[in-house]
N, C-alpha and C. Protein backbone atom coordinates (compact mmCIF):
# COMPACT_ATOMS: atom_id res chain seq x y z
N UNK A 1 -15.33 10.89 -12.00
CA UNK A 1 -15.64 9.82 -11.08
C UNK A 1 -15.80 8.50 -11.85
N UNK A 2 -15.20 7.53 -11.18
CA UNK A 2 -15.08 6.04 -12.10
C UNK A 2 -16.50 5.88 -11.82
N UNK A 3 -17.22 5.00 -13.21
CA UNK A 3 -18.67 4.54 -13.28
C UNK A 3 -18.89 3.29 -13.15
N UNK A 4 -19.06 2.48 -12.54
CA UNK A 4 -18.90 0.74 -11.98
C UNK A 4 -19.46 0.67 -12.78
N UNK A 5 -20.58 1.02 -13.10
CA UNK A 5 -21.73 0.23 -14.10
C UNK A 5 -21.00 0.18 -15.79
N UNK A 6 -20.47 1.04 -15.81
CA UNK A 6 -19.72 1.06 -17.18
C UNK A 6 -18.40 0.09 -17.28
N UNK A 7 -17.44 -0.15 -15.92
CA UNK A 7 -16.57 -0.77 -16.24
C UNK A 7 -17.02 -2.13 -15.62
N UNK A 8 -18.32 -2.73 -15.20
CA UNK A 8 -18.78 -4.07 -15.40
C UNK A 8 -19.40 -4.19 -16.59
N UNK A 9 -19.56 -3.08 -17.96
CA UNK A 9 -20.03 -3.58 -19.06
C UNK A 9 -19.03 -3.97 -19.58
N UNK A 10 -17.94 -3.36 -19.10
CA UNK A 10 -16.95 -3.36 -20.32
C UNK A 10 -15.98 -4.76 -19.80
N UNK A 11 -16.22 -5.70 -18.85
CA UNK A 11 -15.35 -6.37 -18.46
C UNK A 11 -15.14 -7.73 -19.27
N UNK A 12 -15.91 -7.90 -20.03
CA UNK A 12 -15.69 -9.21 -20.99
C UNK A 12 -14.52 -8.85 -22.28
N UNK A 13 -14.78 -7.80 -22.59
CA UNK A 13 -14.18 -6.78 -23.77
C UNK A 13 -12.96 -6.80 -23.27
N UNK A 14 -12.12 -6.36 -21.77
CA UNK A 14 -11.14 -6.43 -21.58
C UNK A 14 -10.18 -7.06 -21.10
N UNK A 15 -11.01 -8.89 -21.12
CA UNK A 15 -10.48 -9.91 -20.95
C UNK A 15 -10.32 -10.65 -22.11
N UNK A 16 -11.06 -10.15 -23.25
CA UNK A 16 -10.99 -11.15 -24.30
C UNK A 16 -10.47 -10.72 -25.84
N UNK A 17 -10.15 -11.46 -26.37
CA UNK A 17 -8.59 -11.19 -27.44
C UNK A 17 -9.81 -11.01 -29.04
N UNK A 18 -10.27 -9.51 -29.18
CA UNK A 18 -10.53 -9.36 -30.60
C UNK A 18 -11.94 -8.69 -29.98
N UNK A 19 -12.70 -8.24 -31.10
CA UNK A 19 -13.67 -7.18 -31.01
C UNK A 19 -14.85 -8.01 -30.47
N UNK A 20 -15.78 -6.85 -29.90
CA UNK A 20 -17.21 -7.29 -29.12
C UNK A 20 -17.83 -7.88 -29.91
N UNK A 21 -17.64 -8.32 -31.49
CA UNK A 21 -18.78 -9.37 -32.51
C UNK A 21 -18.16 -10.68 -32.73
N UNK A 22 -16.81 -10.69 -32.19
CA UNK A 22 -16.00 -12.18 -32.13
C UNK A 22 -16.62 -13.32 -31.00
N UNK A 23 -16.48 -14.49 -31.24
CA UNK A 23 -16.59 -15.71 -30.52
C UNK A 23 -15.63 -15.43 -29.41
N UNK A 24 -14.66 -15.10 -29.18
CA UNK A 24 -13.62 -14.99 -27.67
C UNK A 24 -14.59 -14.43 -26.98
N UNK A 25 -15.08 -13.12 -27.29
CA UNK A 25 -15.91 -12.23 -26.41
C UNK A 25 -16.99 -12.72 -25.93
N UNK A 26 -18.10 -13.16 -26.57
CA UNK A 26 -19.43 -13.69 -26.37
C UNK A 26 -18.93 -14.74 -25.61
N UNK A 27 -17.93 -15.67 -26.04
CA UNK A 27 -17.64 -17.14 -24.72
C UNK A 27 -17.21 -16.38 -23.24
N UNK A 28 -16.59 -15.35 -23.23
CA UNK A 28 -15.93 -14.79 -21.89
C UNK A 28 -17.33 -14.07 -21.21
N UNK A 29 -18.38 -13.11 -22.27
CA UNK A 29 -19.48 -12.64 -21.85
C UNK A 29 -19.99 -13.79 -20.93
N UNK A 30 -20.36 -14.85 -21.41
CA UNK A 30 -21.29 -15.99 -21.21
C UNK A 30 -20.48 -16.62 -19.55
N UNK A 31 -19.54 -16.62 -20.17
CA UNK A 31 -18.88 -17.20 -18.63
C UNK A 31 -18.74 -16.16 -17.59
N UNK A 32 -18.45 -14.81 -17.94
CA UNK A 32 -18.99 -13.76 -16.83
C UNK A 32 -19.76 -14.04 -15.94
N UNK A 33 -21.07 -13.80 -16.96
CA UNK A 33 -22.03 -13.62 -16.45
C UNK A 33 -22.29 -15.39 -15.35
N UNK A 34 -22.42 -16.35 -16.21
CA UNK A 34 -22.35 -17.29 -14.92
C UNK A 34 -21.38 -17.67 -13.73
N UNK A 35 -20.60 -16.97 -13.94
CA UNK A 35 -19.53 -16.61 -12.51
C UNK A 35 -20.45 -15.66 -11.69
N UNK A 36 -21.04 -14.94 -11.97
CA UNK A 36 -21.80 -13.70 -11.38
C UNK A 36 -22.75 -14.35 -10.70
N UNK A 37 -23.38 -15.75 -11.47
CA UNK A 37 -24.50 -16.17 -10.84
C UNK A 37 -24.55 -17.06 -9.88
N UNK A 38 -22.75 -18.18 -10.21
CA UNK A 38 -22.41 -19.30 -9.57
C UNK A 38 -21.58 -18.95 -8.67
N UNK A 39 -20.73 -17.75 -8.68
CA UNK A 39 -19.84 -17.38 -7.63
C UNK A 39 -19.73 -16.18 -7.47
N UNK A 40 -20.62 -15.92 -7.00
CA UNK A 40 -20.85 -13.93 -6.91
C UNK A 40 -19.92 -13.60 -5.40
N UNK A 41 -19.78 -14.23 -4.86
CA UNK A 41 -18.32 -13.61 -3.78
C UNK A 41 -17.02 -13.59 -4.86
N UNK A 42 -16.66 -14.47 -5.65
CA UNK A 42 -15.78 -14.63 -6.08
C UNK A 42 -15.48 -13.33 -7.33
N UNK A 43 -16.76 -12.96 -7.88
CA UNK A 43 -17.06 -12.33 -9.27
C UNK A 43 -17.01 -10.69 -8.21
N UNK A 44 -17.62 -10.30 -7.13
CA UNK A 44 -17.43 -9.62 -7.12
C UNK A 44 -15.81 -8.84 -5.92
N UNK A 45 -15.69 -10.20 -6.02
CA UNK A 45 -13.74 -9.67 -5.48
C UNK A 45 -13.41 -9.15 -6.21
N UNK A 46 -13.35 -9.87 -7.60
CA UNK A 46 -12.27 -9.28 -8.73
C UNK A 46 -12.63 -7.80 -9.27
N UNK A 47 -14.51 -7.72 -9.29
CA UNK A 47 -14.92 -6.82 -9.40
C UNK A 47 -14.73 -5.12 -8.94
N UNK A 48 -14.43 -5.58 -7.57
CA UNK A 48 -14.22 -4.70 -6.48
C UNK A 48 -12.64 -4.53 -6.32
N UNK A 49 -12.11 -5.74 -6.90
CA UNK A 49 -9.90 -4.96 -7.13
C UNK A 49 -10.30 -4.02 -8.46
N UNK A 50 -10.75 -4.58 -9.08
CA UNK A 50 -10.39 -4.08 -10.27
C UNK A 50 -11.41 -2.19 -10.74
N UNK A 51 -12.42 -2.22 -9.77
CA UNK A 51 -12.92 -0.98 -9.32
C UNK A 51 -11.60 0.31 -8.72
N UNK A 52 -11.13 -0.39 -7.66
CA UNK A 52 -10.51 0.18 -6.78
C UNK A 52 -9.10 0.29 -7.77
N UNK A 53 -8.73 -0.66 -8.61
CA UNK A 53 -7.58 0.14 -9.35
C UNK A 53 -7.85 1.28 -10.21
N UNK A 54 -9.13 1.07 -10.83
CA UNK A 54 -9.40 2.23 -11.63
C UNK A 54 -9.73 3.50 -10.71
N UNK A 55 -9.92 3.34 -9.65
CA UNK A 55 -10.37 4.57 -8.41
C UNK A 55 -9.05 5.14 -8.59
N UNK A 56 -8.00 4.88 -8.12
CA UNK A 56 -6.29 4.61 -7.30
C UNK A 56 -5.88 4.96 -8.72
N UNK A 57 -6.13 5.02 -10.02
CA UNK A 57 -5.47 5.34 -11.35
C UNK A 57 -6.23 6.94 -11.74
N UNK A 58 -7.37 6.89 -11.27
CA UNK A 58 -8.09 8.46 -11.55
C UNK A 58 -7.72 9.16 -10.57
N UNK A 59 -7.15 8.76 -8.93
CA UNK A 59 -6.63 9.38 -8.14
C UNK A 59 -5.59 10.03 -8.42
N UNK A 60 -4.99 9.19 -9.12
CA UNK A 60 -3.65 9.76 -9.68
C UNK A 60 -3.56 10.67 -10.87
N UNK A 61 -4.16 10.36 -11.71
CA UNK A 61 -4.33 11.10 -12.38
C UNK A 61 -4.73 12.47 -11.97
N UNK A 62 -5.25 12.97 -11.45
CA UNK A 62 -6.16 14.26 -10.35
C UNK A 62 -5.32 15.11 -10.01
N UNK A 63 -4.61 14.14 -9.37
CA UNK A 63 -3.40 14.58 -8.83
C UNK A 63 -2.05 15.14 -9.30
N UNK A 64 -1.80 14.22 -10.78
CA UNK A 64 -0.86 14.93 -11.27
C UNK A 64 -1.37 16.16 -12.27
N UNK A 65 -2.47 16.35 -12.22
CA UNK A 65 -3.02 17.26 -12.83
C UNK A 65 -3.19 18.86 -12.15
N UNK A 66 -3.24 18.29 -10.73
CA UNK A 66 -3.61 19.66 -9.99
C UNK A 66 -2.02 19.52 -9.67
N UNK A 67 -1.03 18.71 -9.72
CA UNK A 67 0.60 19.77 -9.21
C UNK A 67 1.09 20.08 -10.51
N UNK A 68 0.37 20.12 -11.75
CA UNK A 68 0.64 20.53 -12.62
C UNK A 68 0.34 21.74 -12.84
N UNK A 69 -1.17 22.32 -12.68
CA UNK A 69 -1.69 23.41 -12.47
C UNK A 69 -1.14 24.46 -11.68
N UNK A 70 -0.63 23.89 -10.13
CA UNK A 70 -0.44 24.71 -9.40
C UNK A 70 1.66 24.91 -9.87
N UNK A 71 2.02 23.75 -10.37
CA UNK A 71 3.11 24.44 -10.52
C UNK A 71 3.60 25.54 -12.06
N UNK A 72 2.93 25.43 -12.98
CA UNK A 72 3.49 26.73 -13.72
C UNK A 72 2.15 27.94 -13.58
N UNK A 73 1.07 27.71 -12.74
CA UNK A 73 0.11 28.37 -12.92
C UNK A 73 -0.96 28.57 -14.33
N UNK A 74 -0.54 28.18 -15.36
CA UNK A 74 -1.67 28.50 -16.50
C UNK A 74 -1.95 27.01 -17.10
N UNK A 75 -1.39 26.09 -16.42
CA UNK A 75 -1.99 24.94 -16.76
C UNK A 75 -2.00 24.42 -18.15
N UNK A 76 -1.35 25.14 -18.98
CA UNK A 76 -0.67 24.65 -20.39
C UNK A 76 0.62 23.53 -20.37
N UNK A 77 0.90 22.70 -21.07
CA UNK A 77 2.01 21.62 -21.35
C UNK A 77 3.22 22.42 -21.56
């Protein structure tokens, strides 16, 4: 099951170019978070696409997993 709370930690990290101790990150953190505070309809649209793709990508995934299962039966590659 997708964890919101984990992929709103991780959302600065996967907008911004180089590791979580770089300046890109902490400036995108910082502006996150005041989008969250200054435009929270806006912060949580993107929030809520970008939930629902990761829903719609584990769906799929599920899925090709169980017609995988059910088609050779032992569920090996």
């Amino acid at each position: 099951m997708v964890n919101p709370k984990r992929i709103e930690q991780k959302l600065p990290l996967l907008i911004s170019n180089g590791p979580s101790i770089g300046f890109d990150f902490q400036e995108k953190e910082w502006w996150l978070h005041k989008m969250k505070r200054q435009a929270p309809d806006q912060y949580e649209l993107h929030r809520n696409k970008i939930l629902s793709d990761f829903e719609a990508l584990e769906r799929d995934v599920l899925a090709l997993r169980q017609k995988k299962l059910s088609g050779n039966g032992n569920g090996h590659r």
